[in-house]
Protein backbone atom coordinates (compact mmCIF):
# COMPACT_ATOMS: atom_id res chain seq x y z
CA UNK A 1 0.00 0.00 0.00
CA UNK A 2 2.68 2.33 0.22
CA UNK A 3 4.59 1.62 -2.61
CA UNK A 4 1.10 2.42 -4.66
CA UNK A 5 0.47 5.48 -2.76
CA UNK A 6 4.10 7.02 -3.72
CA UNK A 7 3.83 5.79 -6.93
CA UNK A 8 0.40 7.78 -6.94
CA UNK A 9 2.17 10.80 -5.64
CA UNK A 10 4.75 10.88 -8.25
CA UNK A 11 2.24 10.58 -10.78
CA UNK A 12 0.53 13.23 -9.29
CA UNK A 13 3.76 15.34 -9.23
CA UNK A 14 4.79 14.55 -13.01
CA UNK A 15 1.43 15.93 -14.11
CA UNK A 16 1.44 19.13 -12.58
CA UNK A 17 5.10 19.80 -13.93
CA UNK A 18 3.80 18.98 -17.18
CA UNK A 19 1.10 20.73 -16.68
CA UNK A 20 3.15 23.66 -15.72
CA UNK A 21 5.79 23.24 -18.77
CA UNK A 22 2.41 23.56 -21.35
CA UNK A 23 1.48 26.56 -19.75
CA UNK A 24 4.71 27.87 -19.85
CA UNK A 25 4.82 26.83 -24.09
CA UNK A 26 1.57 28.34 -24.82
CA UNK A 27 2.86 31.75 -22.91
CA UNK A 28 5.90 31.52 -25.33
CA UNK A 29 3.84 30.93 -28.25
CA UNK A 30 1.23 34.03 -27.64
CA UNK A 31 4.54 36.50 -27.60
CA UNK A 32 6.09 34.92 -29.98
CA UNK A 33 2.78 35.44 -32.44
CA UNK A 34 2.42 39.47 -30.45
CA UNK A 35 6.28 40.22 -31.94
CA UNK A 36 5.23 38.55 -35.15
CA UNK A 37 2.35 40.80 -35.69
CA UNK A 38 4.19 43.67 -34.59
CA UNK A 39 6.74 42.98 -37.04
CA UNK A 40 4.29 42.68 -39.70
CA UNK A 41 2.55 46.03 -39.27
CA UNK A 42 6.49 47.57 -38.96
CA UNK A 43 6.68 46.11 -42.88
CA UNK A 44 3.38 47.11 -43.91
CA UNK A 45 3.91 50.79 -42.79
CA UNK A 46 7.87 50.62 -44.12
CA UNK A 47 5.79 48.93 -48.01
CA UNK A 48 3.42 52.04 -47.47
CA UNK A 49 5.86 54.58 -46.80
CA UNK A 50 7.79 53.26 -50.24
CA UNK A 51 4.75 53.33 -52.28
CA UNK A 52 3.95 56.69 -51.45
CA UNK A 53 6.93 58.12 -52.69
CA UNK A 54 6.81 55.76 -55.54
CA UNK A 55 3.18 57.67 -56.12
CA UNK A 56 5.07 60.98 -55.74
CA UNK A 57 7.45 60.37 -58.31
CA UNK A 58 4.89 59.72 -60.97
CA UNK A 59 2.82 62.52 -60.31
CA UNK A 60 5.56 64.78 -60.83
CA UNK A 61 6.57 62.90 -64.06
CA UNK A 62 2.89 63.42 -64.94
CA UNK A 63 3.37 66.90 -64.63
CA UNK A 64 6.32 67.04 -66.01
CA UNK A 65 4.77 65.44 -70.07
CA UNK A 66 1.98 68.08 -69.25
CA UNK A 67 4.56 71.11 -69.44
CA UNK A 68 6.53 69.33 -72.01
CA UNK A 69 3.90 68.64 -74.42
CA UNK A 70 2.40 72.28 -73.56
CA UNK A 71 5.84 73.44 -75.12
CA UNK A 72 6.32 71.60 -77.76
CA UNK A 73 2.68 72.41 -79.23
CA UNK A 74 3.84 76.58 -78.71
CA UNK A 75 6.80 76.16 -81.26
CA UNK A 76 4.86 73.82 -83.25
CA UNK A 77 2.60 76.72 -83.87
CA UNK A 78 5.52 79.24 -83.98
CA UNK A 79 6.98 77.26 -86.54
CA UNK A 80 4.06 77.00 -88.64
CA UNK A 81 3.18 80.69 -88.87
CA UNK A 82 6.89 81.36 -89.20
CA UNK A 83 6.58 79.56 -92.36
CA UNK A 84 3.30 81.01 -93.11
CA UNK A 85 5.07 84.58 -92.74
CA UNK A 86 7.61 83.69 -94.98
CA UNK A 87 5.74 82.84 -97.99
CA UNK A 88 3.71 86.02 -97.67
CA UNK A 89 6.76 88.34 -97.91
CA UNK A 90 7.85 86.79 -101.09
CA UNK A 91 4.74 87.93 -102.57
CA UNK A 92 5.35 91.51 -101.28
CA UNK A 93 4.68 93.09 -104.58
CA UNK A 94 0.83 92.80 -104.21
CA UNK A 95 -0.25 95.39 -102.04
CA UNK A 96 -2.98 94.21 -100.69
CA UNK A 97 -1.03 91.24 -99.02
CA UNK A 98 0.56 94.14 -97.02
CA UNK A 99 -2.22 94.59 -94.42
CA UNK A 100 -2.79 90.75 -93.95
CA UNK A 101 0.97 90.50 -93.39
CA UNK A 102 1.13 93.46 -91.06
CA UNK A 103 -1.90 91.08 -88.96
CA UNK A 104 0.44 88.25 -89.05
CA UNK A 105 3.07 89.91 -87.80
CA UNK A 106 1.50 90.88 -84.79
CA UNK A 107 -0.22 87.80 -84.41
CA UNK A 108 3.47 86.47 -84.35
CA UNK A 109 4.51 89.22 -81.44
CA UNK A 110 1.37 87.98 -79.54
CA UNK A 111 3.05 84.17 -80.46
CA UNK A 112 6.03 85.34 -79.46
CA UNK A 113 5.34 87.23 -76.11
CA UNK A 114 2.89 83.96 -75.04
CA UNK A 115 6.16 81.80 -75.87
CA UNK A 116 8.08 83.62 -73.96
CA UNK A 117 5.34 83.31 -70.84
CA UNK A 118 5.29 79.88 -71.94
CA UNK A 119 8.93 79.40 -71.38
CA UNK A 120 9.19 81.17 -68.36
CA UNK A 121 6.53 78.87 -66.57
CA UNK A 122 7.95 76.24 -68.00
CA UNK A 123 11.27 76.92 -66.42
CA UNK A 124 10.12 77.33 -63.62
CA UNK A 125 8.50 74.43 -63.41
CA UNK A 126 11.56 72.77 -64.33
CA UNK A 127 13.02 74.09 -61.24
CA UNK A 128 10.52 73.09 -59.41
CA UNK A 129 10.62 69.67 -60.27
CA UNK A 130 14.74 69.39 -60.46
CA UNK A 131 14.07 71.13 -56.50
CA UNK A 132 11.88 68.35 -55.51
CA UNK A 133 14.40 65.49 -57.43
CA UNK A 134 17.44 66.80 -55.39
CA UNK A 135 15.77 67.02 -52.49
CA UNK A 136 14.35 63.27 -53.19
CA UNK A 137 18.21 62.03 -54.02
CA UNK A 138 19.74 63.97 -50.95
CA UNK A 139 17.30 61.75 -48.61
CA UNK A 140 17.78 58.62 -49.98
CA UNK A 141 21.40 59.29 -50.15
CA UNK A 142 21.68 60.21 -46.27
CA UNK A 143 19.80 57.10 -45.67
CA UNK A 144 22.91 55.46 -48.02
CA UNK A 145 26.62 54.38 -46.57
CA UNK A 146 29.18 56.67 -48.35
CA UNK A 147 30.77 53.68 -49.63
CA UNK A 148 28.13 52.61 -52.31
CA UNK A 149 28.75 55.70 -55.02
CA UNK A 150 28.07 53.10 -57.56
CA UNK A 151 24.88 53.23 -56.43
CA UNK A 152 24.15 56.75 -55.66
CA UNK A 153 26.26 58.06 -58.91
CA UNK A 154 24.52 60.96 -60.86
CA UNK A 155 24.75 63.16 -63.84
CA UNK A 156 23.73 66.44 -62.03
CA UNK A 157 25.18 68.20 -65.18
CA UNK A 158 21.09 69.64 -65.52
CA UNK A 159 20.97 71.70 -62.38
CA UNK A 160 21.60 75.20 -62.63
CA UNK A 161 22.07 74.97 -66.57
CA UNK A 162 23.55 77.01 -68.64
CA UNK A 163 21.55 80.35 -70.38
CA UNK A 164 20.06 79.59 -73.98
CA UNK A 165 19.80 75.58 -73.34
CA UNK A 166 17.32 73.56 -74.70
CA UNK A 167 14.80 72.87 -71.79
CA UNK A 168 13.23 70.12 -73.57
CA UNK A 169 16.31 68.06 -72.78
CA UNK A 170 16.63 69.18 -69.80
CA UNK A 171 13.16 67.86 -69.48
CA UNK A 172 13.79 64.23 -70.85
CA UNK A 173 16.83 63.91 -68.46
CA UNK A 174 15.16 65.07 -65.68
CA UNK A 175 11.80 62.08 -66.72
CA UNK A 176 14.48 59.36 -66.91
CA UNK A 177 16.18 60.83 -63.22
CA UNK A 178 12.61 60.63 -61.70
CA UNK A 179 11.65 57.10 -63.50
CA UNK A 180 15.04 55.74 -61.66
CA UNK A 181 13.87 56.74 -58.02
CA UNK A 182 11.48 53.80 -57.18
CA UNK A 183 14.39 51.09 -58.37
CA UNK A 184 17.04 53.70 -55.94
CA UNK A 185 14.61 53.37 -53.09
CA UNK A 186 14.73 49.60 -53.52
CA UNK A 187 18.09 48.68 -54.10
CA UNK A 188 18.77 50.98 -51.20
CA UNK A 189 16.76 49.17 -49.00
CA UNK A 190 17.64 45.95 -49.94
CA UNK A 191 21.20 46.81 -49.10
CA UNK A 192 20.63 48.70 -45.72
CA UNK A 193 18.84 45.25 -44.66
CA UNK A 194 21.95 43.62 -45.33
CA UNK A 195 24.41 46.14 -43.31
CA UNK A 196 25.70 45.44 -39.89
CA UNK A 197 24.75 48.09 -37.62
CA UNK A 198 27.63 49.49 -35.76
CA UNK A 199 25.86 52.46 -33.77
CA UNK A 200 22.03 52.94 -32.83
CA UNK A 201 20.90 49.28 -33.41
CA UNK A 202 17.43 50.01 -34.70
CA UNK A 203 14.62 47.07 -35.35
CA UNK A 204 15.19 45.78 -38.69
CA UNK A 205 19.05 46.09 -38.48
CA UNK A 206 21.96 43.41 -38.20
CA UNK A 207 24.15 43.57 -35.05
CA UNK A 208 26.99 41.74 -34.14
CA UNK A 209 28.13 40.15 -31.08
CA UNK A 210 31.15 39.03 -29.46
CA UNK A 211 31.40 36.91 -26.04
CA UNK A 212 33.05 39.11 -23.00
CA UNK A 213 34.00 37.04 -19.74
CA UNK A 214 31.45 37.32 -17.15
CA UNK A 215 32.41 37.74 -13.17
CA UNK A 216 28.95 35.96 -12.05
CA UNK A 217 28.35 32.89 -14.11
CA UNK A 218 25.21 31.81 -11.77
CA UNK A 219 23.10 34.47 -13.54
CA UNK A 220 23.41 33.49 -17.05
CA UNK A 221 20.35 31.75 -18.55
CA UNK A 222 21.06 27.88 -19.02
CA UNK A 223 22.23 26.29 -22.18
CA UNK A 224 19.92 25.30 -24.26
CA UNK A 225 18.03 21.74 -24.11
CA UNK A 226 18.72 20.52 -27.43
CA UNK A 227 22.23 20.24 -29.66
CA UNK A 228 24.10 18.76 -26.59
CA UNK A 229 25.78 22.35 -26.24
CA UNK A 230 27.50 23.05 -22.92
CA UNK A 231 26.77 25.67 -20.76
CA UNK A 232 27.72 29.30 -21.66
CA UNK A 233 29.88 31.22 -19.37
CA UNK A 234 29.77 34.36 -20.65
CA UNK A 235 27.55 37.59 -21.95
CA UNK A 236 27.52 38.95 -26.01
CA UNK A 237 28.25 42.20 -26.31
CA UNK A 238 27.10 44.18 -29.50
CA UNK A 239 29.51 45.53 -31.51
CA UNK A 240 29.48 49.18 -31.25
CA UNK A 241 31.74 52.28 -32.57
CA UNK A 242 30.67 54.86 -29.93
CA UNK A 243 32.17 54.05 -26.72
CA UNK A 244 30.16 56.43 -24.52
CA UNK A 245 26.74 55.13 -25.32
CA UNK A 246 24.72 52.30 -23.74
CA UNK A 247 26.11 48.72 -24.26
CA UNK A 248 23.86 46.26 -26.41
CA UNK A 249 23.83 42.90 -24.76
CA UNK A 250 22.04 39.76 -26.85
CA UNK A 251 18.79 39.29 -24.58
CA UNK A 252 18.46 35.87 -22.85
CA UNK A 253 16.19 34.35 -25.19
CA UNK A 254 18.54 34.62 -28.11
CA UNK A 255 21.25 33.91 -26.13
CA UNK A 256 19.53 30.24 -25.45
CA UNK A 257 19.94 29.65 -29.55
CA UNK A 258 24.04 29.97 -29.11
CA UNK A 259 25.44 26.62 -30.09
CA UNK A 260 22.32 25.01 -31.04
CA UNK A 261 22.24 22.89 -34.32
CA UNK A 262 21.04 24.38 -37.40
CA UNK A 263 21.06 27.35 -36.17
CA UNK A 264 23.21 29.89 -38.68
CA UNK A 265 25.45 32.42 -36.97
CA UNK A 266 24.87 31.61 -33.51
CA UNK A 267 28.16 30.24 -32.38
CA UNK A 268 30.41 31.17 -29.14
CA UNK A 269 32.95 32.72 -31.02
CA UNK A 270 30.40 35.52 -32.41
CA UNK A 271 26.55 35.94 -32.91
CA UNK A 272 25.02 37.75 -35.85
CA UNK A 273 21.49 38.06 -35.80
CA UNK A 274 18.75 40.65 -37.05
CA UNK A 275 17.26 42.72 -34.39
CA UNK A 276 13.66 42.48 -33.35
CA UNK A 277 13.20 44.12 -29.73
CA UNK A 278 14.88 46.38 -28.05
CA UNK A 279 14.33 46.91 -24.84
CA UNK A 280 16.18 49.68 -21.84
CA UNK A 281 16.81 48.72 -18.64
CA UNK A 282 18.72 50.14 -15.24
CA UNK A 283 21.14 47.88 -14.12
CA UNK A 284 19.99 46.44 -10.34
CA UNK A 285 22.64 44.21 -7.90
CA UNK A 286 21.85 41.06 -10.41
CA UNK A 287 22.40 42.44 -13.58
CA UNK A 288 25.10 44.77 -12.15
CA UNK A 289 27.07 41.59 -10.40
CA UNK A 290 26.16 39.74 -14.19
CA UNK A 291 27.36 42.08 -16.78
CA UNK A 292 30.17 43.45 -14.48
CA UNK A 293 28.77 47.25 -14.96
CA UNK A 294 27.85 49.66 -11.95
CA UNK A 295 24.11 50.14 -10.12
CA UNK A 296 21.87 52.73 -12.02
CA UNK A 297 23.48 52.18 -15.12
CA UNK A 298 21.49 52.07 -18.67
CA UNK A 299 21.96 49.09 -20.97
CA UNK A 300 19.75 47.24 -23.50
CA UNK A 301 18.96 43.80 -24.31
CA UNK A 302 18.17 42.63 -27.94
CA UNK A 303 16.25 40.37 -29.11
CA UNK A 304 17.31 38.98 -32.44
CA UNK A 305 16.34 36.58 -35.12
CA UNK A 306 18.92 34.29 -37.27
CA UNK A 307 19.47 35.18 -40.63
CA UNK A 308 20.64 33.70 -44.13
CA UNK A 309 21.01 36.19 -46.76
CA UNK A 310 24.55 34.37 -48.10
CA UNK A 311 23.28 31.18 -48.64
């Protein structure tokens, strides 16, 4: 009778642990699902964000044909009653073609004055749009390392032309410059996303983390359960340039993926993973004693995903 009844105990005991452990797995699941949502809406508002501007650029080359094709009809017409003009001065011995050409030849001022009101708008509108094209380029090109000119590279031989040129191709350059910016914005992007960040860490980024020896090993999450790693004795530190800013420490969750099979880029010697939660925090006696750093000081934890873009 006793052997049953701690038998029953122990059974008793096993299913409230697992009890416990499902809880515990369903609690991981729901954030897990929160931070993918999250991260979903962060894309959806980065996609909008691009298409906007995308929309921008083709209203202004929209505007742009208008102007252009308002032009080209004024010396059209100029040309054509230039012609017109001509012929009637050849037959300048019949006198009564001298009143009709007189008319023509103001009708050709009034040509001529509108043209010139014509060009004048359409300069400025030229200005307008080069303005808004430059001011396009300069923030895509802040957003830009100063390393990629192959990328950035531009014929800016358009702004502030020279008197007397052309402004029709001045025009056509400036169409093909604006028909370029939605494949800039993406190729941009796709390359930031690929950069390791070295100051600011934002969501989104790559950072990169190297072990540093830690005093209090008690405090360090366990290894993880699966991969037959060992346990880690040590924190990751984020690689970072400025040295009088917060340290970036990998957060404990990610930290548990170090050493784990199949797993890319989560080794001991380094971690590189993309960033999905950042979070602050003011260093109490635990995570003082753990990441060796004084009481009251600021540090953050992040949380980041593995990654495979060189595969």
């Amino acid at each position: 009778g006793s052997s049953r009844g701690h038998a029953a105990e122990a059974a008793e005991a096993a299913e409230a642990a697992a009890r416990k452990a499902a809880a515990e797995l369903q609690a991981k699941l729901a954030a897990s699902e929160a931070e993918s949502a999250r991260l979903r809406a962060t894309l959806e508002a980065q996609a909008a964000e691009a298409d906007a501007q995308r929309a921008a650029a083709a209203t202004m080359r929209e505007e742009l044909a208008q102007t252009t094709d308002g032009f080209k009809r004024a010396m059209a017409e100029v040309v054509a009653l230039t012609s017109e003009i001509t012929q009637l001065r050849q037959e300048q011995d019949d006198r009564s073609l001298v009143s009709h050409l007189e008319a023509h030849t103001r009708h050709e001022e009034e040509i001529q004055r509108e043209l010139q009101r014509l060009g004048h708008a359409h300069e400025q509108e030229l200005r307008r749009l080069e303005e808004a094209y430059s001011h396009v380029h300069s923030a895509l090109t802040q957003q830009s390392a100063a390393s990629e000119p192959d990328l950035l590279a531009t014929d800016d031989a358009f702004f502030g032309a020279a008197a007397g040129e052309d402004p029709i191709p001045r025009a056509t350059r400036l169409s093909q410059r604006l028909a370029e910016l939605p494949s800039l914005f993406d190729s941009l992007k796709a390359r930031e996303c690929r950069k390791i960040a070295l100051q600011g860490f934002a969501l989104g980024e790559l950072a990169l983390f190297f072990p540093v020896p830690s005093k209090n090993n008690g405090s360090l999450p366990p290894p993880p359960s699966s991969g037959g790693a060992a346990a880690i004795h040590q924190n990751y530190l984020a690689f970072n340039v400025l040295p009088k800013q917060p340290r970036f420490y990998i957060a404990d969750e990610s930290m548990a993926l170090i050493g784990r099979k199949g797993v890319r880029h989560f080794n001991r010697k380094y971690v590189l993973g993309m960033i999905i939660e950042k979070t602050l925090h003011k260093a109490d006696a635990a995570s003082a004693s753990r990441y060796d750093i004084p009481i009251g000081t600021s540090f953050y934890t992040l949380l980041v995903n593995e990654v495979d873009y060189w595969s």
